[in-house]
C-alpha atoms as a PDB file:
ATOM      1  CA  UNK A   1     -43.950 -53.682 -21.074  1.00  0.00           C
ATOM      2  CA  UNK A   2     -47.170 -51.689 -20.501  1.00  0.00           C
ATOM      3  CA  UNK A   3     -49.558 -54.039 -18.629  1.00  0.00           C
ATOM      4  CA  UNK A   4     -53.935 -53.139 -18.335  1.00  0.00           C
ATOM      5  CA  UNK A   5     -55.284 -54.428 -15.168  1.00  0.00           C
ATOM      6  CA  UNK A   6     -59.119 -55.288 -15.690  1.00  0.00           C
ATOM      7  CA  UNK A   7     -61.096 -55.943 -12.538  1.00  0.00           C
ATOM      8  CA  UNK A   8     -64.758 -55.824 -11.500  1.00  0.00           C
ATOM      9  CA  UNK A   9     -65.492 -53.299  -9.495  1.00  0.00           C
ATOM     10  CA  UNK A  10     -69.330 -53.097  -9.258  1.00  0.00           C
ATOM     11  CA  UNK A  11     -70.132 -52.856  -5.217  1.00  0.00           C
ATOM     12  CA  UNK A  12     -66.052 -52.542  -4.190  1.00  0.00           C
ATOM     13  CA  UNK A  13     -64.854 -49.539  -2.398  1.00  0.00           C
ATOM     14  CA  UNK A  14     -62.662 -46.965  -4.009  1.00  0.00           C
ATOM     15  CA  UNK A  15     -59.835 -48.543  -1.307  1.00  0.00           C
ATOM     16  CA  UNK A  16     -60.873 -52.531  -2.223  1.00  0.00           C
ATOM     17  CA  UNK A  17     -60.391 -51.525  -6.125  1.00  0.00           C
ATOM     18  CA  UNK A  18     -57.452 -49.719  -5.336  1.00  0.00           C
ATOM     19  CA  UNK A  19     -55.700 -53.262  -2.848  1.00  0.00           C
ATOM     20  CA  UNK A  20     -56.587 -55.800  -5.432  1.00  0.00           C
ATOM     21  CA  UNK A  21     -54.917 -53.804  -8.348  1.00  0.00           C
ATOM     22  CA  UNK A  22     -52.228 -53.099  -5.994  1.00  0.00           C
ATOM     23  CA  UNK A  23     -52.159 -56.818  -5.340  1.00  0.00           C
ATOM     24  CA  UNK A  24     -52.325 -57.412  -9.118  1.00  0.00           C
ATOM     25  CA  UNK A  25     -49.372 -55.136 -10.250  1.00  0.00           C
ATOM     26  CA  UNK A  26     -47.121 -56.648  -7.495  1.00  0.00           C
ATOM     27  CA  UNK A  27     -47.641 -59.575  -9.002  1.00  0.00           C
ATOM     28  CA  UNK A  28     -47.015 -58.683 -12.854  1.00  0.00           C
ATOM     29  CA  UNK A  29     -43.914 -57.138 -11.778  1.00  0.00           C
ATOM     30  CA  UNK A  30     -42.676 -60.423  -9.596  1.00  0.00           C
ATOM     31  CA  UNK A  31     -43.386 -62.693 -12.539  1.00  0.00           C
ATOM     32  CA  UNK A  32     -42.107 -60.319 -15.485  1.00  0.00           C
ATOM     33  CA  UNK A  33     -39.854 -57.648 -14.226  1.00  0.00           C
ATOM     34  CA  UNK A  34     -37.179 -60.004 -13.313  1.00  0.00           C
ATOM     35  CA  UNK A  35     -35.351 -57.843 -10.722  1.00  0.00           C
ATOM     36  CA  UNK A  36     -35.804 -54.747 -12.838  1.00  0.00           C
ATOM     37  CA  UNK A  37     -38.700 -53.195 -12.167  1.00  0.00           C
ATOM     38  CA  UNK A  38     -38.545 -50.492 -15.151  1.00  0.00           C
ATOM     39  CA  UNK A  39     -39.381 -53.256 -17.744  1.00  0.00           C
ATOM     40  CA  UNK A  40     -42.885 -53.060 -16.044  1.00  0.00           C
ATOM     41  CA  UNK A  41     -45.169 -50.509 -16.647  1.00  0.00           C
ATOM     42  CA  UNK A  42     -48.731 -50.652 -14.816  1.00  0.00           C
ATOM     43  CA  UNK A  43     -51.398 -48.491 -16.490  1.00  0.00           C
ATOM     44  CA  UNK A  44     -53.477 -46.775 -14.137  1.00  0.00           C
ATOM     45  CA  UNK A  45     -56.614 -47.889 -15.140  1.00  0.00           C
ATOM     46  CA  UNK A  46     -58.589 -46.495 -12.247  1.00  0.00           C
ATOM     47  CA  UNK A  47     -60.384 -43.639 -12.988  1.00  0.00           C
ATOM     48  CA  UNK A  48     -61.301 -41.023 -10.582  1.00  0.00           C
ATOM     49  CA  UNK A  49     -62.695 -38.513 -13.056  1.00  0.00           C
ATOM     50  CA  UNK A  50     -66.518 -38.126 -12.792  1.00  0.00           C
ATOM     51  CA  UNK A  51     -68.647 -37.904 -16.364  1.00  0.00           C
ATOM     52  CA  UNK A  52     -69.383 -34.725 -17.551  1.00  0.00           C
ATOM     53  CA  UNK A  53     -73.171 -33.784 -16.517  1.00  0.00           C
ATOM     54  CA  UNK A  54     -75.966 -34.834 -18.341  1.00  0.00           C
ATOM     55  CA  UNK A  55     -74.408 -38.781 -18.607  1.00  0.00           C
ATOM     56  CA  UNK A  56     -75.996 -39.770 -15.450  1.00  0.00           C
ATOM     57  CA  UNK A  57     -78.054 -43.225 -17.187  1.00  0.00           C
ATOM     58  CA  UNK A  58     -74.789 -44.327 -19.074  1.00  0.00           C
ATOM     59  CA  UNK A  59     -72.077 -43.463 -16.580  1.00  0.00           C
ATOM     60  CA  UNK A  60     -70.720 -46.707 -17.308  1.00  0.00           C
ATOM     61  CA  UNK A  61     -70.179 -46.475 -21.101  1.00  0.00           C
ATOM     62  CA  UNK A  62     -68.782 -43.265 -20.012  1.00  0.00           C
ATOM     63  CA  UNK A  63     -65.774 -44.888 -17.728  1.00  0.00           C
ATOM     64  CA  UNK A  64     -65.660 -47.535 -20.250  1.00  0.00           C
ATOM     65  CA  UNK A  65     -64.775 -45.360 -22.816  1.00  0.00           C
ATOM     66  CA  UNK A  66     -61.453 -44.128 -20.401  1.00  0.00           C
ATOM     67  CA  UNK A  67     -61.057 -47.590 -20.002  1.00  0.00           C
ATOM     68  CA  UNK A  68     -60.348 -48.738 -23.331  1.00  0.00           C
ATOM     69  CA  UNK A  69     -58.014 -45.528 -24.138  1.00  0.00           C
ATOM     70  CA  UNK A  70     -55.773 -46.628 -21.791  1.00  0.00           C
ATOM     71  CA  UNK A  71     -56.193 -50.532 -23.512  1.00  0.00           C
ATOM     72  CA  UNK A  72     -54.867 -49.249 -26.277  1.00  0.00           C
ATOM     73  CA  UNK A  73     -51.713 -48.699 -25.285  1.00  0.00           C
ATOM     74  CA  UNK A  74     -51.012 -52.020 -23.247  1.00  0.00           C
ATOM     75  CA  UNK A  75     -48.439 -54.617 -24.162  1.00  0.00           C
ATOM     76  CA  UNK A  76     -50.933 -56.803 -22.032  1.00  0.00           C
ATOM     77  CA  UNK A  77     -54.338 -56.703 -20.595  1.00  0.00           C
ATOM     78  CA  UNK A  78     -54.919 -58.796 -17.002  1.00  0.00           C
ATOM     79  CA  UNK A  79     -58.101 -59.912 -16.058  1.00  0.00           C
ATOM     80  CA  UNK A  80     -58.497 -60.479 -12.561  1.00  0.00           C
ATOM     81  CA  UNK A  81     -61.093 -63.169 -10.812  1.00  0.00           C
ATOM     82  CA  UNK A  82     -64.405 -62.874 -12.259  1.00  0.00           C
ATOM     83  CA  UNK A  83     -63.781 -60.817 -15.011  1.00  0.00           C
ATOM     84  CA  UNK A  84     -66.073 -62.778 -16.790  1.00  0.00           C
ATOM     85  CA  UNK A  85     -69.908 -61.356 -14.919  1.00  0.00           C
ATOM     86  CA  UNK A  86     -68.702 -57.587 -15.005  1.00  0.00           C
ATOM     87  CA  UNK A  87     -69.939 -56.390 -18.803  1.00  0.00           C
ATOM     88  CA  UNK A  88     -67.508 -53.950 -18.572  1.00  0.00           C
ATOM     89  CA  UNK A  89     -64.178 -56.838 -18.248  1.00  0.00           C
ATOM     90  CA  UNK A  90     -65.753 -58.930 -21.258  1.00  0.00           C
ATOM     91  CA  UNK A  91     -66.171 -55.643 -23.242  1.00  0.00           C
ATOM     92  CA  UNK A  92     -61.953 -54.745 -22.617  1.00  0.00           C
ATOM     93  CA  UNK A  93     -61.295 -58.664 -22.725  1.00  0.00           C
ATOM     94  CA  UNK A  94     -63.175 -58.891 -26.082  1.00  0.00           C
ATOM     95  CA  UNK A  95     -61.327 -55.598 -27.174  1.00  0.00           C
ATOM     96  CA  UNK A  96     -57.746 -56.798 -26.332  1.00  0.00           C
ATOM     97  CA  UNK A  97     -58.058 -60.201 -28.160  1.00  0.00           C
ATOM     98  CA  UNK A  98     -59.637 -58.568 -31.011  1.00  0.00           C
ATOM     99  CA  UNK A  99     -56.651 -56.164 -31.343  1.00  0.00           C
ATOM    100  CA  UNK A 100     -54.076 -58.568 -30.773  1.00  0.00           C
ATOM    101  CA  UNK A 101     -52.934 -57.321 -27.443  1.00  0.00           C
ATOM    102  CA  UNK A 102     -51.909 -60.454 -25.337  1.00  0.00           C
ATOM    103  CA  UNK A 103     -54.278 -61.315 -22.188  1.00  0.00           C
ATOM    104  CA  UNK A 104     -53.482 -63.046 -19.085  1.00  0.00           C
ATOM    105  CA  UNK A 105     -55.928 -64.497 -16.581  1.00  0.00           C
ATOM    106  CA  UNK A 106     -54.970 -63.694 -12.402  1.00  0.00           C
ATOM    107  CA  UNK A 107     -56.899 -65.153  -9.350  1.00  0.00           C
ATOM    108  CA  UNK A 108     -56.068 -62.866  -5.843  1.00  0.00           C
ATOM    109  CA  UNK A 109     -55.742 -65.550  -3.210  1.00  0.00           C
END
């Protein structure tokens, strides 16, 4: 199964991002790899690519963009904390139910 991690990541460090989804994919693979972790695939659905020049004011659509090509191939989307105030999390969120991909909700203690 190919699992999307969505997390905000407005005002996070590149090495905060990088522990919760860490956090996150240890914990898809506890609850559905059932002591084989090859049934588990985690996207990497942090991107370190900059935008090309010249899309300085939309940088965002930009990475969104990335974002959603790696949605599309996902088995299922998780949406971590509070998805819901990041634009970019209810964008993918809105995305993945409207394409039928199944979504899961995760809170990192």
């Amino acid at each position: 199964m190919k699992v999307f991690i969505s997390l905000p990541m407005a005002n996070k460090s590149d090495a905060k991002i990088k522990e919760e989804m860490e956090w996150v994919s240890n914990y898809i693979k506890g609850e559905y790899a059932f002591d084989n972790p090859d049934l588990v695939e985690i996207l990497d659905s942090f991107i370190e690519e900059y935008p090309p020049e010249g899309v300085n004011r939309r940088k965002g659509v930009w990475y969104l963009g990335k974002s959603l090509e790696i949605l599309a191939q996902a088995q299922l989307a998780v949406f971590v904390d509070d998805w819901r105030k990041a634009r970019g999390c209810v964008i993918e969120h809105n995305v993945a139910t409207a394409y039928g991909t199944p979504a899961l909700e995760v809170y990192i203690p």
